[in-house]
PDB file of N, CA and C in Angstrom:
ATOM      1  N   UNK A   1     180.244   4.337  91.679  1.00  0.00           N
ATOM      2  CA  UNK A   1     181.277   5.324  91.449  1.00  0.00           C
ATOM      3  C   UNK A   1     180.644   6.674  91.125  1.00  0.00           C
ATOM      4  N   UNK A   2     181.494   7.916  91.347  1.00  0.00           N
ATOM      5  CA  UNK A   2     180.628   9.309  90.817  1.00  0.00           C
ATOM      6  C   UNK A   2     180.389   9.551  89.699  1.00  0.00           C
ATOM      7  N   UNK A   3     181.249   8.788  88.993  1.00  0.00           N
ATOM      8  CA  UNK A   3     181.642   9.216  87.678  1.00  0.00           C
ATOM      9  C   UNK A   3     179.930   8.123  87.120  1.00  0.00           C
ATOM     10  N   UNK A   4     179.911   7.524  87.356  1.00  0.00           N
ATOM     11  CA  UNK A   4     178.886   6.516  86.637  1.00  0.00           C
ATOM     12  C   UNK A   4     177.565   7.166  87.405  1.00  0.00           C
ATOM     13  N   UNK A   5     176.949   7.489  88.429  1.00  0.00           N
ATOM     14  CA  UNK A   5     176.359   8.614  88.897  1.00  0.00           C
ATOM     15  C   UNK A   5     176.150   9.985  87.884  1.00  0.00           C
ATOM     16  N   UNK A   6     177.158  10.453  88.089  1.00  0.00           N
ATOM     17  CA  UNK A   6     176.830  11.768  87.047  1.00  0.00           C
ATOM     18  C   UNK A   6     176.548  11.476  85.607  1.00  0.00           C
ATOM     19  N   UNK A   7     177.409  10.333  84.692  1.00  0.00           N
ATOM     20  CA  UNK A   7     176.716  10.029  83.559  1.00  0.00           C
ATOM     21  C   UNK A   7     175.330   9.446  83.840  1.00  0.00           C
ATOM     22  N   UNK A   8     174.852   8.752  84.616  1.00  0.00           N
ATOM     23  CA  UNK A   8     173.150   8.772  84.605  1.00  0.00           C
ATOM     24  C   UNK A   8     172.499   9.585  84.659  1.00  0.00           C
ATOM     25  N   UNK A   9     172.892  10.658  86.101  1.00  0.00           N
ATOM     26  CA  UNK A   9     171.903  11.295  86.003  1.00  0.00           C
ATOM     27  C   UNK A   9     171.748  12.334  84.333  1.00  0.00           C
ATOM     28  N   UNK A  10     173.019  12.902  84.096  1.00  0.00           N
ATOM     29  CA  UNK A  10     173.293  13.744  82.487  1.00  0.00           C
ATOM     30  C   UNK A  10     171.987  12.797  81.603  1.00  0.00           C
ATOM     31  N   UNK A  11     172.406  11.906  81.298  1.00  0.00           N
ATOM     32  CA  UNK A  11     171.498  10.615  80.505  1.00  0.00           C
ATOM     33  C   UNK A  11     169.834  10.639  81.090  1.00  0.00           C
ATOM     34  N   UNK A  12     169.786  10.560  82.409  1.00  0.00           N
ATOM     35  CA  UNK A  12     168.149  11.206  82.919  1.00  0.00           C
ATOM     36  C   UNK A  12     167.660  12.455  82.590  1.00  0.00           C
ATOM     37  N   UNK A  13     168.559  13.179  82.324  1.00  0.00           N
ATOM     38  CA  UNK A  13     168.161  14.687  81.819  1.00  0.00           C
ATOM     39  C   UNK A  13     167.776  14.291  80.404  1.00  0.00           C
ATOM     40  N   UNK A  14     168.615  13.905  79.256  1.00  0.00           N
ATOM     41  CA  UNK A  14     168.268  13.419  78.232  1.00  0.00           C
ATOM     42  C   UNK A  14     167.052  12.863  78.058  1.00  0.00           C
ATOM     43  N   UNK A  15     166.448  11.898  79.004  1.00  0.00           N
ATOM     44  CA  UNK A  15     164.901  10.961  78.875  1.00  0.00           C
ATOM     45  C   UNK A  15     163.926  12.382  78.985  1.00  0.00           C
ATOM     46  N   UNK A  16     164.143  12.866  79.821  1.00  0.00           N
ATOM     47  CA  UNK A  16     163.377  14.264  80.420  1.00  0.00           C
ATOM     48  C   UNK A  16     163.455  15.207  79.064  1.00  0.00           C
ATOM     49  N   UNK A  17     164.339  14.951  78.541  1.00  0.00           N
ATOM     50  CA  UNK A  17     164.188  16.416  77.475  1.00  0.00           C
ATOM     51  C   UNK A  17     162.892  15.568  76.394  1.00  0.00           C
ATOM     52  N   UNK A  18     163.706  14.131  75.890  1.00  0.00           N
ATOM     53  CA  UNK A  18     163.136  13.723  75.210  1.00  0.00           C
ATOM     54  C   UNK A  18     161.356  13.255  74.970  1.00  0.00           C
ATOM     55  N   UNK A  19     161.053  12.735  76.332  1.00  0.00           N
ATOM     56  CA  UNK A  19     159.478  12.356  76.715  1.00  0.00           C
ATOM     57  C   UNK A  19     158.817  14.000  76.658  1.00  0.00           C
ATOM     58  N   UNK A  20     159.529  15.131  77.055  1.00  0.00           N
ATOM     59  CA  UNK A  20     159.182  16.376  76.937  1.00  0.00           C
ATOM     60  C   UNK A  20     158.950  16.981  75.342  1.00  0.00           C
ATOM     61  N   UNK A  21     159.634  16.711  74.293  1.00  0.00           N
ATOM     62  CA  UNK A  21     159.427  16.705  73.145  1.00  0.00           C
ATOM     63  C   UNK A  21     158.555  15.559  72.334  1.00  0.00           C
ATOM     64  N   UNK A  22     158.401  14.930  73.193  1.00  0.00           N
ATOM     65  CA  UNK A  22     157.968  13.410  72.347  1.00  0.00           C
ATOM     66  C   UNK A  22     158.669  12.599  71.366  1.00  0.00           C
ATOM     67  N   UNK A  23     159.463  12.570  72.054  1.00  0.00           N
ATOM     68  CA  UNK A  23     160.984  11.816  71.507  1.00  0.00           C
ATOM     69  C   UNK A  23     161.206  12.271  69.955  1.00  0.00           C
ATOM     70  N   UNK A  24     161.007  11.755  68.811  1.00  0.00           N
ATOM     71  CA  UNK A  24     161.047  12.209  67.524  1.00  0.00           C
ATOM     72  C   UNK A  24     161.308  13.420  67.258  1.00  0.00           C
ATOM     73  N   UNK A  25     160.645  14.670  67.422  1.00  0.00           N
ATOM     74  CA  UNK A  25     160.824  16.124  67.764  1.00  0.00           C
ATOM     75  C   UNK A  25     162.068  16.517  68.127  1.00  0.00           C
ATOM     76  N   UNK A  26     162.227  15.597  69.253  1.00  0.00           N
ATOM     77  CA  UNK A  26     163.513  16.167  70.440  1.00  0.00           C
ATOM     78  C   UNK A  26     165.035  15.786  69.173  1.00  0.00           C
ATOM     79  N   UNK A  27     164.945  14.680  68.818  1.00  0.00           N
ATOM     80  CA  UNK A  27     165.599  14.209  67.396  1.00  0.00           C
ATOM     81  C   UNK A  27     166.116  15.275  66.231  1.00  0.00           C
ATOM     82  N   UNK A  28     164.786  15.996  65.912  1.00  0.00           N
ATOM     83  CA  UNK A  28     165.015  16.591  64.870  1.00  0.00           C
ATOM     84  C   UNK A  28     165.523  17.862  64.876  1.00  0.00           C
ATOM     85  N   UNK A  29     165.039  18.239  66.501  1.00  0.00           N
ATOM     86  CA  UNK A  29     165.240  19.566  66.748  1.00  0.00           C
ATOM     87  C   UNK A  29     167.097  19.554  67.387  1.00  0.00           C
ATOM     88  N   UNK A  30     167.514  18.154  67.513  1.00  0.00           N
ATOM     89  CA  UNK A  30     168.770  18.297  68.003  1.00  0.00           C
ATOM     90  C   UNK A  30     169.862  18.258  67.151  1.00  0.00           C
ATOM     91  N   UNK A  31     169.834  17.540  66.071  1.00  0.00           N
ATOM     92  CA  UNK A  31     170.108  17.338  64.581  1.00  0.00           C
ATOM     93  C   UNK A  31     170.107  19.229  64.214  1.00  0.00           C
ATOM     94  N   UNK A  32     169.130  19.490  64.193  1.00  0.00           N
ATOM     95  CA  UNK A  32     169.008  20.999  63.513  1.00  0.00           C
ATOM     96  C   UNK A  32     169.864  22.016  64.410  1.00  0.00           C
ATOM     97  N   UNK A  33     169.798  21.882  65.685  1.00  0.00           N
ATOM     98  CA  UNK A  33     170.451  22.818  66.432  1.00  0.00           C
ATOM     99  C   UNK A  33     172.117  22.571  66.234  1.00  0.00           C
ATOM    100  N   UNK A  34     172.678  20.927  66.276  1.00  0.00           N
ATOM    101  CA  UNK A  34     174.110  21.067  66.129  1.00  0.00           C
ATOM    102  C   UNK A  34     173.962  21.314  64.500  1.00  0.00           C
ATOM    103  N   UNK A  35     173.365  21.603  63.549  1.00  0.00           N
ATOM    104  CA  UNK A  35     173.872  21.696  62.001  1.00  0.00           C
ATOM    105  C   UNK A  35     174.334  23.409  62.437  1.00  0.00           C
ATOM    106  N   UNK A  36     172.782  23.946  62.959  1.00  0.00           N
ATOM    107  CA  UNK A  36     173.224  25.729  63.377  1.00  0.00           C
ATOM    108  C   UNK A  36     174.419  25.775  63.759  1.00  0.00           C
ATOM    109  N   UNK A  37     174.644  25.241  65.453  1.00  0.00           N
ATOM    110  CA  UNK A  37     175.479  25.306  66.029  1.00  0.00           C
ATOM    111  C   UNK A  37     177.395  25.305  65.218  1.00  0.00           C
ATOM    112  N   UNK A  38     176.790  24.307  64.283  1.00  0.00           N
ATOM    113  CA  UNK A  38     178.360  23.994  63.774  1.00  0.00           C
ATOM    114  C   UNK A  38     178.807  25.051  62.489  1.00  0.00           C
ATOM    115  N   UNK A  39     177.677  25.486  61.728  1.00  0.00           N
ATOM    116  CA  UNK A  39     177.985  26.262  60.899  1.00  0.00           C
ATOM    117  C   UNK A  39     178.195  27.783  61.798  1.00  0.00           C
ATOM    118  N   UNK A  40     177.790  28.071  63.162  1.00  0.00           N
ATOM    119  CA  UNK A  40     177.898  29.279  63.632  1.00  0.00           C
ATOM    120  C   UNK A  40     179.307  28.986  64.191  1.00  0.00           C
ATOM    121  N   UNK A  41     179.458  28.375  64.684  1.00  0.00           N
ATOM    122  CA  UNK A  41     181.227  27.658  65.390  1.00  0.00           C
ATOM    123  C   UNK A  41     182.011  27.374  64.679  1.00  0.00           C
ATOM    124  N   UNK A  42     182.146  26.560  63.241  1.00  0.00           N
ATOM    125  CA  UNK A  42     182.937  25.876  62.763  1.00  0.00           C
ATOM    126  C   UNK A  42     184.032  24.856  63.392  1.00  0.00           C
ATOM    127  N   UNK A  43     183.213  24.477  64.122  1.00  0.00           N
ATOM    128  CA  UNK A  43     184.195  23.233  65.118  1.00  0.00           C
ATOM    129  C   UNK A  43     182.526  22.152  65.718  1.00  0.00           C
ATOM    130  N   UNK A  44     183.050  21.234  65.177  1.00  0.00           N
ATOM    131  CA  UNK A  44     182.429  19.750  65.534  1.00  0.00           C
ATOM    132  C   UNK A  44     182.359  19.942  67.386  1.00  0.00           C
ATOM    133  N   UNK A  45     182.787  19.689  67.713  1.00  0.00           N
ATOM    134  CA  UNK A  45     183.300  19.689  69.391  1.00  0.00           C
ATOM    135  C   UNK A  45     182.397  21.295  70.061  1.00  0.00           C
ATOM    136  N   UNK A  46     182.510  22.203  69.531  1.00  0.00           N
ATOM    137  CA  UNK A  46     181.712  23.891  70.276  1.00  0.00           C
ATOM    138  C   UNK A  46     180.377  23.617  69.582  1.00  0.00           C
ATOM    139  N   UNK A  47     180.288  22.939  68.594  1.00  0.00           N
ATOM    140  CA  UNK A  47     178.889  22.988  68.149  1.00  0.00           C
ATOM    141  C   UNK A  47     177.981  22.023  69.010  1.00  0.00           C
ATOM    142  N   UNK A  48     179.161  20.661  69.075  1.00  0.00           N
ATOM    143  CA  UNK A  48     178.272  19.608  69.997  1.00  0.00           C
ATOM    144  C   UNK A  48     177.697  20.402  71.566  1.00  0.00           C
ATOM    145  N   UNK A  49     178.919  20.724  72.547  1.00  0.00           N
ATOM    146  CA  UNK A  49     178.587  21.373  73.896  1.00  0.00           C
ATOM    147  C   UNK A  49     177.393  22.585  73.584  1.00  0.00           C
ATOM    148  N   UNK A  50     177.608  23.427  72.702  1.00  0.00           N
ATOM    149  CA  UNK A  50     176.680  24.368  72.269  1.00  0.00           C
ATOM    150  C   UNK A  50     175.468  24.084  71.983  1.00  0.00           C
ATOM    151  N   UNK A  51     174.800  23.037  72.048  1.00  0.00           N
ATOM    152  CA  UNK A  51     173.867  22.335  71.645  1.00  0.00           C
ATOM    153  C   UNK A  51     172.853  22.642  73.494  1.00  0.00           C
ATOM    154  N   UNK A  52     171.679  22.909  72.965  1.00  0.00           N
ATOM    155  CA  UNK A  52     171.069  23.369  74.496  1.00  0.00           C
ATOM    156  C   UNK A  52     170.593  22.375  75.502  1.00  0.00           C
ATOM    157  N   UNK A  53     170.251  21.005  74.732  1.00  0.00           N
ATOM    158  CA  UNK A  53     170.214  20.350  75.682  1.00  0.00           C
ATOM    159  C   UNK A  53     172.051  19.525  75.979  1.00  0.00           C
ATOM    160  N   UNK A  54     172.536  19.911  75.244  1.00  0.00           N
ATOM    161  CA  UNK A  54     173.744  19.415  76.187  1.00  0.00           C
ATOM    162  C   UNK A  54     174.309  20.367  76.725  1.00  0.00           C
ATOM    163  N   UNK A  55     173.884  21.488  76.879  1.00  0.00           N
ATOM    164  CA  UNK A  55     174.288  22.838  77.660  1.00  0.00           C
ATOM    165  C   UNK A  55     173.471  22.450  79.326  1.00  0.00           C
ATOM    166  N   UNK A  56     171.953  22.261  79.076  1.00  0.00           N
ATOM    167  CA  UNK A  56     171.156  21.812  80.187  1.00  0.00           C
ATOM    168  C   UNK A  56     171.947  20.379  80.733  1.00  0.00           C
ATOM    169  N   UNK A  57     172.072  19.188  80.149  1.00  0.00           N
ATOM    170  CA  UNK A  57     173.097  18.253  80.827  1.00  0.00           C
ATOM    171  C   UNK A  57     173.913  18.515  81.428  1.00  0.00           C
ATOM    172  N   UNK A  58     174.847  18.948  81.134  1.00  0.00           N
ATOM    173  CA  UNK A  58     176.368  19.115  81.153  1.00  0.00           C
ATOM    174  C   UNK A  58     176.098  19.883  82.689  1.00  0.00           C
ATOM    175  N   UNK A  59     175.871  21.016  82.560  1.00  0.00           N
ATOM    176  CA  UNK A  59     175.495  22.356  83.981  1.00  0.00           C
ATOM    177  C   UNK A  59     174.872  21.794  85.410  1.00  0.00           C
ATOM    178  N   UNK A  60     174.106  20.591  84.604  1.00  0.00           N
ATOM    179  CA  UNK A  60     173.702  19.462  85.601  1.00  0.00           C
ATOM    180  C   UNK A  60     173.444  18.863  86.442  1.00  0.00           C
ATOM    181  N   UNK A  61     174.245  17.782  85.501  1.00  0.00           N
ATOM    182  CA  UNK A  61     174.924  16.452  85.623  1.00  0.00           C
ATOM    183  C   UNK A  61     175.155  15.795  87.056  1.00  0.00           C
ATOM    184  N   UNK A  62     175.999  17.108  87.508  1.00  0.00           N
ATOM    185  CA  UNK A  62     176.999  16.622  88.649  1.00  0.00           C
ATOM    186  C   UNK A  62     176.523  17.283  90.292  1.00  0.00           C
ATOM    187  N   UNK A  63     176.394  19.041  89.898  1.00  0.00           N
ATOM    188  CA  UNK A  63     176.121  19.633  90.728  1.00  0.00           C
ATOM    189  C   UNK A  63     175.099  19.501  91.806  1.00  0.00           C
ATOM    190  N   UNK A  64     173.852  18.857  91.539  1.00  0.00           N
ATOM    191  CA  UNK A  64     172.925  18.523  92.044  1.00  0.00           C
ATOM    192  C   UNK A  64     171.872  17.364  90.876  1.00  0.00           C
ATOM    193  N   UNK A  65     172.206  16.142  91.896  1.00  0.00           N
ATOM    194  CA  UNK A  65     171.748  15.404  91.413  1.00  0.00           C
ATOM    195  C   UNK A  65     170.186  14.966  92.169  1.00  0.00           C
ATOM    196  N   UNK A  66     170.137  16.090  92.644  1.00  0.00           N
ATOM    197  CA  UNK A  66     167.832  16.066  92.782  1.00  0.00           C
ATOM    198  C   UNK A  66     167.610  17.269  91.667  1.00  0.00           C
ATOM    199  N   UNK A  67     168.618  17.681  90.912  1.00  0.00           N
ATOM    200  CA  UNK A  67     168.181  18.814  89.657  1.00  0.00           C
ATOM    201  C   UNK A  67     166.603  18.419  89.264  1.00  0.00           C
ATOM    202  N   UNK A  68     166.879  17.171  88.133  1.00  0.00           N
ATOM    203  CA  UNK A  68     165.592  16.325  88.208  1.00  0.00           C
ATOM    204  C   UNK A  68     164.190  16.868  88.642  1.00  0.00           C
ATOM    205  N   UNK A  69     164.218  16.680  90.226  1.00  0.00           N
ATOM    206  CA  UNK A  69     162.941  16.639  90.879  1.00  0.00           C
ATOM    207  C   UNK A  69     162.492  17.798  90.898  1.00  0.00           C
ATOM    208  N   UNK A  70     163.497  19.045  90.661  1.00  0.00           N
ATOM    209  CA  UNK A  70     162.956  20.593  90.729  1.00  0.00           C
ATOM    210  C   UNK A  70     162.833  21.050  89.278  1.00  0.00           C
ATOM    211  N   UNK A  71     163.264  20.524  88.359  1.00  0.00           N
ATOM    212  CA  UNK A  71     163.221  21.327  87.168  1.00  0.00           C
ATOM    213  C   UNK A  71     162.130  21.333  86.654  1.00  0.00           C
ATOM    214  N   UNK A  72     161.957  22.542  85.589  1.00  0.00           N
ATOM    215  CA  UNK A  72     160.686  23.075  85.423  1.00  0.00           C
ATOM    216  C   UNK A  72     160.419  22.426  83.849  1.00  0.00           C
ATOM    217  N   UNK A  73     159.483  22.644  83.375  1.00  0.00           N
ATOM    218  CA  UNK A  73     159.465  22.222  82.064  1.00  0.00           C
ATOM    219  C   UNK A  73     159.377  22.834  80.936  1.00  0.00           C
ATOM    220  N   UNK A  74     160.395  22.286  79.971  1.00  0.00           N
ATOM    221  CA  UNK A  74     161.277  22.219  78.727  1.00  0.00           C
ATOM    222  C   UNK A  74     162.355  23.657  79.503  1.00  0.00           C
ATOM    223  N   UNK A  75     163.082  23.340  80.184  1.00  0.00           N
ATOM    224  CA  UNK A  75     163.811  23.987  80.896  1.00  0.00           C
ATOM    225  C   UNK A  75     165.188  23.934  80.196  1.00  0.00           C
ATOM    226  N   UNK A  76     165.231  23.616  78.878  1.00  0.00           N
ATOM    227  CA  UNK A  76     166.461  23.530  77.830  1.00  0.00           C
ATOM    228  C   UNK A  76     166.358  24.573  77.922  1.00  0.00           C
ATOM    229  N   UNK A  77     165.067  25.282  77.023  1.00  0.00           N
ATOM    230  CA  UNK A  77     165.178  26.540  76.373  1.00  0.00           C
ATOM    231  C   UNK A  77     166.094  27.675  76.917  1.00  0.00           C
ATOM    232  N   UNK A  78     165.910  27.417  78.409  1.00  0.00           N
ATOM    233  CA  UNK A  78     167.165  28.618  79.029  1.00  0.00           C
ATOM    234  C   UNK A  78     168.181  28.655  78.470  1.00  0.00           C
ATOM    235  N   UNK A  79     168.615  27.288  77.534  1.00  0.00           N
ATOM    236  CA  UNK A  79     170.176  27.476  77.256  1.00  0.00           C
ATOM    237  C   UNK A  79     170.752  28.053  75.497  1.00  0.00           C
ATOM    238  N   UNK A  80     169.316  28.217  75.215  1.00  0.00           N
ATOM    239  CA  UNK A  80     169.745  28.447  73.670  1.00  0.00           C
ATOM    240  C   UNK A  80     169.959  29.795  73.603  1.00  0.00           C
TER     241      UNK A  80
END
């Protein structure tokens, strides 16, 4: 289905951010960005999407799913 398609690949972006931080890092630094995020938003929900690697997911996900094979590395940062 597409729908199960695009949540993988979103979720492959995730492995990619994470092996790119060395998993733990990627953790702490995501934790810290939605605490920013939510005290700059005051909404649970704009803080989560606002979050850069779910900004990099999300933009994605769907559009091109060889994103993957071209992206550059720690290619979050574009989104903060």
């Amino acid at each position: 289905m597409k729908h199960d398609t695009v949540l993988l690949n979103h979720e492959k972006i995730h492995l990619k951010q994470q092996l790119e931080l060395l998993i733990l890092p990627f953790y702490i630094w995501y934790v810290l960005e939605f605490v920013f995020r939510f005290i700059q938003h005051k909404n649970w929900h704009v803080a989560y999407i606002n979050i850069s690697f779910e900004k990099e997911a999300y933009l994605n996900e769907g559009g091109d799913l060889h994103y993957l094979n071209e992206r550059r590395f720690w290619r979050f940062l574009k989104y903060l």
